[in-house]
PDB file of N, CA and C in Angstrom:
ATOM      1  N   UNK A   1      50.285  -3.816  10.821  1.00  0.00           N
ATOM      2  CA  UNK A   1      50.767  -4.825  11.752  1.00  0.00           C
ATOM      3  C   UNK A   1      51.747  -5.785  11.105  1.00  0.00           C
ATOM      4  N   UNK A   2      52.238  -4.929  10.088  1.00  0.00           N
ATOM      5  CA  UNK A   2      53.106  -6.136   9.401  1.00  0.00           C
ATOM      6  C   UNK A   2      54.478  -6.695   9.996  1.00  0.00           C
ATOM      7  N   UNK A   3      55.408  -5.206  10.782  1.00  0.00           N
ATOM      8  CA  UNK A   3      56.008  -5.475  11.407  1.00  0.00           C
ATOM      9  C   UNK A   3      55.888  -6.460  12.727  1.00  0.00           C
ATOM     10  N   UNK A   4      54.779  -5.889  13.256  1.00  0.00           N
ATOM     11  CA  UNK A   4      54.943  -6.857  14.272  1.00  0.00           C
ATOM     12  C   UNK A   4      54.317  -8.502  14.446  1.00  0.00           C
ATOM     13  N   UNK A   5      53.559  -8.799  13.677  1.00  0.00           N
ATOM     14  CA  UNK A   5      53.560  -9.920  13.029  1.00  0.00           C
ATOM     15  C   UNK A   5      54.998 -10.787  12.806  1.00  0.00           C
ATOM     16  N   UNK A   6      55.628 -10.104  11.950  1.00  0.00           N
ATOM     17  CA  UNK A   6      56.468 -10.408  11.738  1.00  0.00           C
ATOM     18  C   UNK A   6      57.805 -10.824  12.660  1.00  0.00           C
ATOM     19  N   UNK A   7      57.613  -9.854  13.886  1.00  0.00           N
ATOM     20  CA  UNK A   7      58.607 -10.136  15.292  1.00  0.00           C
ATOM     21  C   UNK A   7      58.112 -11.300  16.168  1.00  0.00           C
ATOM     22  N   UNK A   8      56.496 -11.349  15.846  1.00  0.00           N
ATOM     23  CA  UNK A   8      56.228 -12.590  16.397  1.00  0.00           C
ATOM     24  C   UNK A   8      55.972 -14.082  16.011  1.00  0.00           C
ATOM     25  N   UNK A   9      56.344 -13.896  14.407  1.00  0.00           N
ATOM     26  CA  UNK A   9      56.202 -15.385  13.984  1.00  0.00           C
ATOM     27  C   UNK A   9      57.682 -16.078  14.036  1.00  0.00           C
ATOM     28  N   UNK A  10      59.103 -14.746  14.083  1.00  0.00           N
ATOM     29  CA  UNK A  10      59.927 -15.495  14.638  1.00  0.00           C
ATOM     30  C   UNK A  10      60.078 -15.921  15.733  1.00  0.00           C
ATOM     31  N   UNK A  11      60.055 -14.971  16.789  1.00  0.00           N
ATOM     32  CA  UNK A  11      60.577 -15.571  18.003  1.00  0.00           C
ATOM     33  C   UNK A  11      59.439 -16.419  18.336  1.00  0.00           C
ATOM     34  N   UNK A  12      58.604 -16.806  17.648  1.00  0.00           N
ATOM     35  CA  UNK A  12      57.250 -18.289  18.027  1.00  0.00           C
ATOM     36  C   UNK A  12      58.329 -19.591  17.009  1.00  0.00           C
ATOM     37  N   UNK A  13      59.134 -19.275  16.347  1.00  0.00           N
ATOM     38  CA  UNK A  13      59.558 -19.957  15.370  1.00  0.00           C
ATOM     39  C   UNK A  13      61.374 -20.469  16.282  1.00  0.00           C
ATOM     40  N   UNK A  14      62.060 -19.278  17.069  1.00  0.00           N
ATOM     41  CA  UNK A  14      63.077 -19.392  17.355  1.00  0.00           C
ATOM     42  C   UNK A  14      63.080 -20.010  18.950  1.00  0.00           C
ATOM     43  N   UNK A  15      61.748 -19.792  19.528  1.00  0.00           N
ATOM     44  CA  UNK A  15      62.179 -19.773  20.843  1.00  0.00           C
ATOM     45  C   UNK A  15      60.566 -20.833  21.266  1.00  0.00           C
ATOM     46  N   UNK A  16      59.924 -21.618  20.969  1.00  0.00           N
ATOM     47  CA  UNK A  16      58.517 -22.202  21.030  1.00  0.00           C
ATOM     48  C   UNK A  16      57.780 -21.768  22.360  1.00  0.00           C
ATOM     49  N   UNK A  17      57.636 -20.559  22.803  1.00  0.00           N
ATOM     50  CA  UNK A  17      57.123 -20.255  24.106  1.00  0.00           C
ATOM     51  C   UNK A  17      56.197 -20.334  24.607  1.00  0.00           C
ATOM     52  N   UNK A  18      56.161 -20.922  25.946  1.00  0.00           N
ATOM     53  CA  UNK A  18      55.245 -21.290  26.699  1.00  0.00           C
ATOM     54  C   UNK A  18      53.927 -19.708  26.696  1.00  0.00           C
ATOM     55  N   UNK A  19      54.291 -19.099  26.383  1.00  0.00           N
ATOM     56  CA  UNK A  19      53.776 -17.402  26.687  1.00  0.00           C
ATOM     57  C   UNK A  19      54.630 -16.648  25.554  1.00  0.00           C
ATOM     58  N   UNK A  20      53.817 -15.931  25.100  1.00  0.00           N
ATOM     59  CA  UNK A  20      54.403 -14.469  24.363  1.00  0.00           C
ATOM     60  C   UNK A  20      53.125 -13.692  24.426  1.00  0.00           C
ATOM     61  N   UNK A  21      53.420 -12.133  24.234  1.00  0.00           N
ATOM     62  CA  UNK A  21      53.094 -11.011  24.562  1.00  0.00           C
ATOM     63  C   UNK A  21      53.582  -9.934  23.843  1.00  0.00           C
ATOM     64  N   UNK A  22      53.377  -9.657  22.423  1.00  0.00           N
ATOM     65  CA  UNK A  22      54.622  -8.877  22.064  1.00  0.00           C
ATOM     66  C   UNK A  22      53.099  -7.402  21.701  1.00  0.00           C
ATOM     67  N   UNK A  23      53.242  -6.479  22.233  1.00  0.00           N
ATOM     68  CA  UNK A  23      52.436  -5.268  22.378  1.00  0.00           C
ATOM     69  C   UNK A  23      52.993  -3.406  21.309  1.00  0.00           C
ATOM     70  N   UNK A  24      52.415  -3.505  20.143  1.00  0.00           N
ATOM     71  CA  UNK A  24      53.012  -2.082  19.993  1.00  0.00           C
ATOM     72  C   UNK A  24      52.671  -0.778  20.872  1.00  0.00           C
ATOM     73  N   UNK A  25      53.410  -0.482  20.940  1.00  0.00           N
ATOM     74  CA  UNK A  25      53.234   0.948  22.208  1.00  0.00           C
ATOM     75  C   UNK A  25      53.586   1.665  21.176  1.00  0.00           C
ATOM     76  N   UNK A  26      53.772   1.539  20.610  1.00  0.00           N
ATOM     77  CA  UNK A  26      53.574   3.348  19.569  1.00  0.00           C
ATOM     78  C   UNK A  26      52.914   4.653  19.589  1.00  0.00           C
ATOM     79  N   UNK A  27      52.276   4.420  20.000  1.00  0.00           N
ATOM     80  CA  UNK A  27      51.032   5.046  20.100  1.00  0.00           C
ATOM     81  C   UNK A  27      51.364   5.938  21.282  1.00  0.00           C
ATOM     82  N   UNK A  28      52.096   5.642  22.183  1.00  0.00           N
ATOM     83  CA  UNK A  28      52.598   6.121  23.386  1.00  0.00           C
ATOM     84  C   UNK A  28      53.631   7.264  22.872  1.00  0.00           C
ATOM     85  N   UNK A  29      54.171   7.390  21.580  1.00  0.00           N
ATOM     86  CA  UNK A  29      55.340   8.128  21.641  1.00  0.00           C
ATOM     87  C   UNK A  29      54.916   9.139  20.249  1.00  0.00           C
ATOM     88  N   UNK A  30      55.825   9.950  20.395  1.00  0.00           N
ATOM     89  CA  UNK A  30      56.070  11.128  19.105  1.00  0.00           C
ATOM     90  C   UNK A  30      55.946  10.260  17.585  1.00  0.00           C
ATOM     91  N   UNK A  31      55.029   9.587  17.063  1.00  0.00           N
ATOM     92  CA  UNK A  31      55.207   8.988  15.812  1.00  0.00           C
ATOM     93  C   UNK A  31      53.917   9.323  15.161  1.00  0.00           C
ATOM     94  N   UNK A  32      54.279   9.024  13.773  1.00  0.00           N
ATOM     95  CA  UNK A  32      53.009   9.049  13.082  1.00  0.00           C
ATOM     96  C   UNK A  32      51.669   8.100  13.213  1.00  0.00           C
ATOM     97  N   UNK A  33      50.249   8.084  13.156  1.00  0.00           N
ATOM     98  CA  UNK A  33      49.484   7.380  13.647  1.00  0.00           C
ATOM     99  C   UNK A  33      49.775   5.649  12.671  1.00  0.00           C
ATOM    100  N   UNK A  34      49.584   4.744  13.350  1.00  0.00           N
ATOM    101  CA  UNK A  34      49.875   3.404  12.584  1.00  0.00           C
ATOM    102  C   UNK A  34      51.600   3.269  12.694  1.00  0.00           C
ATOM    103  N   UNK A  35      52.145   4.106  13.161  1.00  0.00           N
ATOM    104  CA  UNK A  35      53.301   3.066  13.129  1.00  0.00           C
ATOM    105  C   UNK A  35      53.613   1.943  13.820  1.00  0.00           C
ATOM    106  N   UNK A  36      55.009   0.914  13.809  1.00  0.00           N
ATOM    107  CA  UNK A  36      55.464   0.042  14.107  1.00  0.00           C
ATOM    108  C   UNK A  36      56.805  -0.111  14.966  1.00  0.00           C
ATOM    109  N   UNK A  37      56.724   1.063  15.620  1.00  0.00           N
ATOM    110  CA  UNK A  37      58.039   1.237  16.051  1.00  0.00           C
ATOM    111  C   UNK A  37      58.580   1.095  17.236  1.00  0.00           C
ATOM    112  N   UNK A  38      57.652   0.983  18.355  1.00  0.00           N
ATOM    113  CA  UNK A  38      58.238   0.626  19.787  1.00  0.00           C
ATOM    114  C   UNK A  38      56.865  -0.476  19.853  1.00  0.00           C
ATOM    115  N   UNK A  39      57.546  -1.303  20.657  1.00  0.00           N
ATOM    116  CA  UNK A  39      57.290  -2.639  21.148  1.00  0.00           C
ATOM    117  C   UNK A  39      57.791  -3.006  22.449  1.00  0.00           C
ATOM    118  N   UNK A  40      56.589  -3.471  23.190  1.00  0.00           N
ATOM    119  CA  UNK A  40      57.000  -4.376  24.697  1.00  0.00           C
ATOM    120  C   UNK A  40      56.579  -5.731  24.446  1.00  0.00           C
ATOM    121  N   UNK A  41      57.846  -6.746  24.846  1.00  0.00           N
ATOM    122  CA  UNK A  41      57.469  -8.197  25.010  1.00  0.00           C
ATOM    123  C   UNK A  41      57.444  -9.036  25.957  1.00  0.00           C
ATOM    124  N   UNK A  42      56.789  -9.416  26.655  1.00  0.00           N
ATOM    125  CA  UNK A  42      56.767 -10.900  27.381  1.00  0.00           C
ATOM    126  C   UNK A  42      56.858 -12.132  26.395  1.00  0.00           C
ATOM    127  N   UNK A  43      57.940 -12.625  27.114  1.00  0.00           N
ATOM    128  CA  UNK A  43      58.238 -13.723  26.249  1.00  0.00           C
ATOM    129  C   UNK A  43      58.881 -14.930  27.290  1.00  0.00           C
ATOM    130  N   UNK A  44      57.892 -15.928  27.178  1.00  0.00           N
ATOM    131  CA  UNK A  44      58.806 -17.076  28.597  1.00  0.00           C
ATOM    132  C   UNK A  44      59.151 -18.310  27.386  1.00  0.00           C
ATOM    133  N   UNK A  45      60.448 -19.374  28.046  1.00  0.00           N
ATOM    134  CA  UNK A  45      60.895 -20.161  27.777  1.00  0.00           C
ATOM    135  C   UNK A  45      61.810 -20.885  27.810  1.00  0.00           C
ATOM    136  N   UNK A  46      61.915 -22.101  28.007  1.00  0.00           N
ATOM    137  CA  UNK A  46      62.716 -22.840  28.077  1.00  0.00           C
ATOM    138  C   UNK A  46      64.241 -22.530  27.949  1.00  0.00           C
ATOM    139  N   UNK A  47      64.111 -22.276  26.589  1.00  0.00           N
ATOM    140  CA  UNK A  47      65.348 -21.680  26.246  1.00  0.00           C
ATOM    141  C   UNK A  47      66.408 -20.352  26.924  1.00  0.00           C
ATOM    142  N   UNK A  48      65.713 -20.252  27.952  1.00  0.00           N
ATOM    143  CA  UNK A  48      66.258 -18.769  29.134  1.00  0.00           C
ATOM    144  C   UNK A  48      66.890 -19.671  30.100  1.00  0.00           C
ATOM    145  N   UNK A  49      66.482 -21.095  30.685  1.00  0.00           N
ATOM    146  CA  UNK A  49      67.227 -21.687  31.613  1.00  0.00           C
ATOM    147  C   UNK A  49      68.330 -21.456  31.500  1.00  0.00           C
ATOM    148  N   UNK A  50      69.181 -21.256  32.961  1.00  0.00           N
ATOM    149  CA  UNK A  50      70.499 -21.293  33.046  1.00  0.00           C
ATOM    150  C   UNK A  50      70.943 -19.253  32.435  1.00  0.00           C
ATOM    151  N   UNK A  51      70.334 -19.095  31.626  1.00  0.00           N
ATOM    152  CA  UNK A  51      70.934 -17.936  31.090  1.00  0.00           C
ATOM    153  C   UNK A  51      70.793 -16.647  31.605  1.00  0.00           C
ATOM    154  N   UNK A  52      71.987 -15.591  31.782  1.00  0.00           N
ATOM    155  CA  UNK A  52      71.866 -14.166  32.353  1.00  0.00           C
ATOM    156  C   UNK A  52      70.851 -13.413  31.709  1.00  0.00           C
ATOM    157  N   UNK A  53      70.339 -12.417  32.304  1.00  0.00           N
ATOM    158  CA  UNK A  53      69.436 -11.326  31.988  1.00  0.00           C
ATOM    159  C   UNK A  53      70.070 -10.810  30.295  1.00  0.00           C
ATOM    160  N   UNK A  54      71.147 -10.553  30.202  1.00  0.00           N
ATOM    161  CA  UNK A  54      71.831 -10.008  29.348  1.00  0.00           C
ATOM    162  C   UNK A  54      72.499 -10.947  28.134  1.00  0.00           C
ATOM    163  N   UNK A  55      72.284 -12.628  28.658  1.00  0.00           N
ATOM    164  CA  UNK A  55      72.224 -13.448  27.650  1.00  0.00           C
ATOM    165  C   UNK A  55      70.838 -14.041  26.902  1.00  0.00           C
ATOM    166  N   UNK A  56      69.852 -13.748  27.782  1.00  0.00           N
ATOM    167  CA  UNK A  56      68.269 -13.817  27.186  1.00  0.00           C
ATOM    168  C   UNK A  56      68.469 -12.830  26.124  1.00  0.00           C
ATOM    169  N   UNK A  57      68.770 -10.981  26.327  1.00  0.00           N
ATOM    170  CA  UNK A  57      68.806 -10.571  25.495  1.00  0.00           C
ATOM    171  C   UNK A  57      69.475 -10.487  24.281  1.00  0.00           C
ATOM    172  N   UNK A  58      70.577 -10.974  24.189  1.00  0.00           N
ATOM    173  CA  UNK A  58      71.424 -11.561  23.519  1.00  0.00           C
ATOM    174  C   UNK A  58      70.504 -12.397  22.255  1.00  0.00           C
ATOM    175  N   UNK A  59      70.344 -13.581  22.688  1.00  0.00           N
ATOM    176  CA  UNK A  59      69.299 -14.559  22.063  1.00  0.00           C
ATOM    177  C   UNK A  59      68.038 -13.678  21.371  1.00  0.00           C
ATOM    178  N   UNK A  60      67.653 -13.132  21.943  1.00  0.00           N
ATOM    179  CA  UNK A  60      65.935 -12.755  21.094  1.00  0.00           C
ATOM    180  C   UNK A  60      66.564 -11.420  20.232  1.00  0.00           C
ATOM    181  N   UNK A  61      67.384 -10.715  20.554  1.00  0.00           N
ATOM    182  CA  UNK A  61      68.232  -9.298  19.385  1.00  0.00           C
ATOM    183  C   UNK A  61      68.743 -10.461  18.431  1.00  0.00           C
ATOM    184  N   UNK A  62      69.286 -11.645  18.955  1.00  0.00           N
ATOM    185  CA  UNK A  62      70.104 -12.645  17.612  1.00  0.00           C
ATOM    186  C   UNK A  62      69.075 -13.334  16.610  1.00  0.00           C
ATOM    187  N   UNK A  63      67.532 -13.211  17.372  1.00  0.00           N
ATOM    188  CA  UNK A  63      66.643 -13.880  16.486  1.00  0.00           C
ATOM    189  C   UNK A  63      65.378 -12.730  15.953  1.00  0.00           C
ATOM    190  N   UNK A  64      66.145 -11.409  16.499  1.00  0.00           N
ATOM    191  CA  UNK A  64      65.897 -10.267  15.130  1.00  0.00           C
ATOM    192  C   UNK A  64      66.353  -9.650  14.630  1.00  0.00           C
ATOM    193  N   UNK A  65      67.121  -9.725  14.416  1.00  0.00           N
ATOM    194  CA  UNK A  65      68.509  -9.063  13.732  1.00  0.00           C
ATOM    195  C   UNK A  65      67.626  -8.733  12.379  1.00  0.00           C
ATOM    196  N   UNK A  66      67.364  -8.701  12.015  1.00  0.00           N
ATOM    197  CA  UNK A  66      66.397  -8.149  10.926  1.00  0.00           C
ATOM    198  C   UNK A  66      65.292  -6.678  11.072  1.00  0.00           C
ATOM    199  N   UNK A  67      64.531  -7.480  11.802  1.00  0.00           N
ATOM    200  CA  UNK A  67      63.490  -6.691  12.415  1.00  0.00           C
ATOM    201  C   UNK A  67      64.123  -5.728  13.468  1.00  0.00           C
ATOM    202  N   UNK A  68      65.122  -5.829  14.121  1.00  0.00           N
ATOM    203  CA  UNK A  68      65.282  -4.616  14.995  1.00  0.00           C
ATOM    204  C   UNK A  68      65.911  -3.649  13.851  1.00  0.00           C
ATOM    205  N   UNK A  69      66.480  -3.149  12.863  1.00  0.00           N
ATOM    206  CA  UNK A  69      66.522  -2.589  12.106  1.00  0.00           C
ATOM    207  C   UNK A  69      65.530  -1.530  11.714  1.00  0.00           C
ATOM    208  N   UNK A  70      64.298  -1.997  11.616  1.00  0.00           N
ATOM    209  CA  UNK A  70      63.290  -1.475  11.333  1.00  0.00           C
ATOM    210  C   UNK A  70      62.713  -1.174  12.195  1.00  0.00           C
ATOM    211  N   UNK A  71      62.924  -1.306  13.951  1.00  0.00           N
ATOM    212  CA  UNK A  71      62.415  -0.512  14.712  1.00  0.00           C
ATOM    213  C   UNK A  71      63.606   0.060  15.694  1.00  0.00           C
ATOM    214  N   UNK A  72      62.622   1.366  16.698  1.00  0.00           N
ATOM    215  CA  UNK A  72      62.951   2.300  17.255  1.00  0.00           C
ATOM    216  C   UNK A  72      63.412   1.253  18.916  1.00  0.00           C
ATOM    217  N   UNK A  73      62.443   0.715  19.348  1.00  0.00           N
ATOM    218  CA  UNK A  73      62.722  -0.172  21.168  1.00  0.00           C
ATOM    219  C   UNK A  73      61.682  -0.945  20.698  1.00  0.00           C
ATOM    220  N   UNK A  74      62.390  -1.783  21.976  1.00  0.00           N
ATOM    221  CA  UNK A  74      62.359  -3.175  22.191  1.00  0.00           C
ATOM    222  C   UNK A  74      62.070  -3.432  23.554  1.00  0.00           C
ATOM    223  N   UNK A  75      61.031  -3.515  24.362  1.00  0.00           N
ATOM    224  CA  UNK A  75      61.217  -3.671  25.764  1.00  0.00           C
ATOM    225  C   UNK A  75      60.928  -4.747  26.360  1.00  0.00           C
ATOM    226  N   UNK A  76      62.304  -5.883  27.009  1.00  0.00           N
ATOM    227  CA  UNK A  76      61.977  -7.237  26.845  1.00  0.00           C
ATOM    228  C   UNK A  76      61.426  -7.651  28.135  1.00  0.00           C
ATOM    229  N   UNK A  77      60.856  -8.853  28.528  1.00  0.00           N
ATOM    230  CA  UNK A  77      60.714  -9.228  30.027  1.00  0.00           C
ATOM    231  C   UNK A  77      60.718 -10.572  29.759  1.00  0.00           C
ATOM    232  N   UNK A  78      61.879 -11.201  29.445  1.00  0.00           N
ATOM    233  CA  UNK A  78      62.173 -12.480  29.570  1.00  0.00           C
ATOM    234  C   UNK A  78      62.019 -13.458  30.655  1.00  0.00           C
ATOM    235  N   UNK A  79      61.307 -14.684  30.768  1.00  0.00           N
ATOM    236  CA  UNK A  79      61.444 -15.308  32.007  1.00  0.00           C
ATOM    237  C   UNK A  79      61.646 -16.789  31.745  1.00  0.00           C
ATOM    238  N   UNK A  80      62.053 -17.482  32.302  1.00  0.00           N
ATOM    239  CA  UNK A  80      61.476 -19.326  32.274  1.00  0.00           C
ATOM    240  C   UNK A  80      60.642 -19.850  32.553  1.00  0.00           C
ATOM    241  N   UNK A  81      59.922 -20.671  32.501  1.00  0.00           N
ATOM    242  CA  UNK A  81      58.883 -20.855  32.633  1.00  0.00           C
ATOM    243  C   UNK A  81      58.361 -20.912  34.298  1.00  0.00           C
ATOM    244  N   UNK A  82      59.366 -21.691  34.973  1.00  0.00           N
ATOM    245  CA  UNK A  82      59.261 -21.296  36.167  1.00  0.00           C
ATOM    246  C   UNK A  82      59.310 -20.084  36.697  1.00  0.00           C
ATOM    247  N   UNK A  83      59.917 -19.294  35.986  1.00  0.00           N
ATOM    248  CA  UNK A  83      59.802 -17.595  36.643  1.00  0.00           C
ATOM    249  C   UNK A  83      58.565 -17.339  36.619  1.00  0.00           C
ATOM    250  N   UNK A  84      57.905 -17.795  35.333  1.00  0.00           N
ATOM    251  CA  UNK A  84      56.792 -17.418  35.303  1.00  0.00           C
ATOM    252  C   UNK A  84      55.790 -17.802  36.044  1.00  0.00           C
ATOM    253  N   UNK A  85      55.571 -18.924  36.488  1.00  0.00           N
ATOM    254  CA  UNK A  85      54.616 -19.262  37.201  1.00  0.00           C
ATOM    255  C   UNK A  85      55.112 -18.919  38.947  1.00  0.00           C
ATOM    256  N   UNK A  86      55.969 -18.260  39.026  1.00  0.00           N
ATOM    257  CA  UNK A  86      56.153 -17.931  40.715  1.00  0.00           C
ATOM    258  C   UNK A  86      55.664 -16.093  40.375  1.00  0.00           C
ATOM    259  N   UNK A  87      55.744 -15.413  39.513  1.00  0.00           N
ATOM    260  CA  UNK A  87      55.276 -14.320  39.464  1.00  0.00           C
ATOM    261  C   UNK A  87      53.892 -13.890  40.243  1.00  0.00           C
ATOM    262  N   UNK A  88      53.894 -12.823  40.689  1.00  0.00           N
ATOM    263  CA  UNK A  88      52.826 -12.790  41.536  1.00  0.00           C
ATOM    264  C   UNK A  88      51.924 -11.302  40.737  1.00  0.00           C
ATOM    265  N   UNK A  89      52.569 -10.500  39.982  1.00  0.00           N
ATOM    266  CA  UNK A  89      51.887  -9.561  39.163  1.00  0.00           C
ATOM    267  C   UNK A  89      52.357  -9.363  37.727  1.00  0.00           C
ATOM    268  N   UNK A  90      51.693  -8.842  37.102  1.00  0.00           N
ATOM    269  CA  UNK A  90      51.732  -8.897  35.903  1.00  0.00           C
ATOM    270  C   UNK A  90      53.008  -7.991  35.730  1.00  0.00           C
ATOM    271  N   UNK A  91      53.281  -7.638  34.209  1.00  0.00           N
ATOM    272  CA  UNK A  91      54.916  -7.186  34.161  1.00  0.00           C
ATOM    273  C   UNK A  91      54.481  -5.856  34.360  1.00  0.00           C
ATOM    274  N   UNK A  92      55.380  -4.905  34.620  1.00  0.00           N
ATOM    275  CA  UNK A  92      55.135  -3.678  34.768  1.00  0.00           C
ATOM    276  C   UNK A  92      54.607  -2.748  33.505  1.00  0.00           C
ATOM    277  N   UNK A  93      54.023  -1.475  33.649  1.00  0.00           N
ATOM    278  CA  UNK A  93      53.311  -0.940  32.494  1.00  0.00           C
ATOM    279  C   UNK A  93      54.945  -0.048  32.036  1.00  0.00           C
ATOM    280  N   UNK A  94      54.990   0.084  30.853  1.00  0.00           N
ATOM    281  CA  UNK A  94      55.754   1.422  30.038  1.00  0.00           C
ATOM    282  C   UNK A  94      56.006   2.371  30.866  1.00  0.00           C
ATOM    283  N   UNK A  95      57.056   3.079  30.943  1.00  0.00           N
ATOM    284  CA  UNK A  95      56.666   4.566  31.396  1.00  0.00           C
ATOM    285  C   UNK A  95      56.246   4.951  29.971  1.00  0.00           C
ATOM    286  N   UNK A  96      55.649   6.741  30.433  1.00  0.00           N
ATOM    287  CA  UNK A  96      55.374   7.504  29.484  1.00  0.00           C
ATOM    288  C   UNK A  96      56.445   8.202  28.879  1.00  0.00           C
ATOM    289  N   UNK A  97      56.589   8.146  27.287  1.00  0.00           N
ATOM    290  CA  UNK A  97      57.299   8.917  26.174  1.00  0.00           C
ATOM    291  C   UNK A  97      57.568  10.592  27.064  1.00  0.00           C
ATOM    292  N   UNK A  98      58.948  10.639  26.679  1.00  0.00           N
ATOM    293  CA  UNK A  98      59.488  11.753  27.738  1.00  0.00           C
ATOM    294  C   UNK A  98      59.802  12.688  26.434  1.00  0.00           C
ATOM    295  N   UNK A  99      59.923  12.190  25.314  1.00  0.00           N
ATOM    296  CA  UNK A  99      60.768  13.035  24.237  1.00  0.00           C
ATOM    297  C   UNK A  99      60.365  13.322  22.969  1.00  0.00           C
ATOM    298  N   UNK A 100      60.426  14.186  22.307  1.00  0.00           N
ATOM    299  CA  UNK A 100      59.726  14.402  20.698  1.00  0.00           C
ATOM    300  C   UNK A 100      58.721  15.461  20.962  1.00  0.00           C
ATOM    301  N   UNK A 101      58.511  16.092  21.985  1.00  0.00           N
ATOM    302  CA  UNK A 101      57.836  17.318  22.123  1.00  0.00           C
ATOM    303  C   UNK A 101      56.109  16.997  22.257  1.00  0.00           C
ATOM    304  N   UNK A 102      55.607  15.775  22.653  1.00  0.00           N
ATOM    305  CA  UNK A 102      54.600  15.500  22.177  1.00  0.00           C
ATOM    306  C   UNK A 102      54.063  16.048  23.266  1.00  0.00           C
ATOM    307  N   UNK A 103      52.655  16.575  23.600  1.00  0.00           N
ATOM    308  CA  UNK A 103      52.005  17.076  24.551  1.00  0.00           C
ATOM    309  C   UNK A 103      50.820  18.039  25.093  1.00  0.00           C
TER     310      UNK A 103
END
């Protein structure tokens, strides 16, 4: 869990969020057992006001620029805090790993 530890003490460090959620799904795909390589995040905050879908992502790839290196996906669900509290279900699940022959 070192990696992902690690994805979450920044963006707790870059972005102070009301909510985070950061989940390895690995396990879901063609990898070896214990890896670190796909990740889904909920992540709400302040810092999303005002900003496009595609400038949230912007911001959280700029505050891993490190760590995405070392992994495979990233699956974000950025909101504000108000998004968040008008939500009426939880974020959607993963699809299932389509590729790597696993089966």
């Amino acid at each position: 869990m070192k990696i992902q530890n690690d994805i979450k003490r920044h963006l707790e460090e870059a972005f102070s969020p009301q909510y985070l959620d950061l989940e390895n799904e690995s396990y879901m795909h063609n990898v070896p057992e214990g890896s670190e390589s796909h990740f889904k995040l909920v992540l709400v905050s302040d810092q999303f006001a005002g900003k496009r879908l595609v400038q949230r992502h912007q911001l959280v790839y700029g505050a891993l620029a490190k760590q995405m290196t070392l992994i495979h996906a990233l699956a974000m669900h950025l909101f504000t805090p108000e998004e968040w509290s008008k939500r009426q279900v939880d974020v959607s699940a993963s699809p299932n790993c389509h590729g790597g022959g696993r089966g």
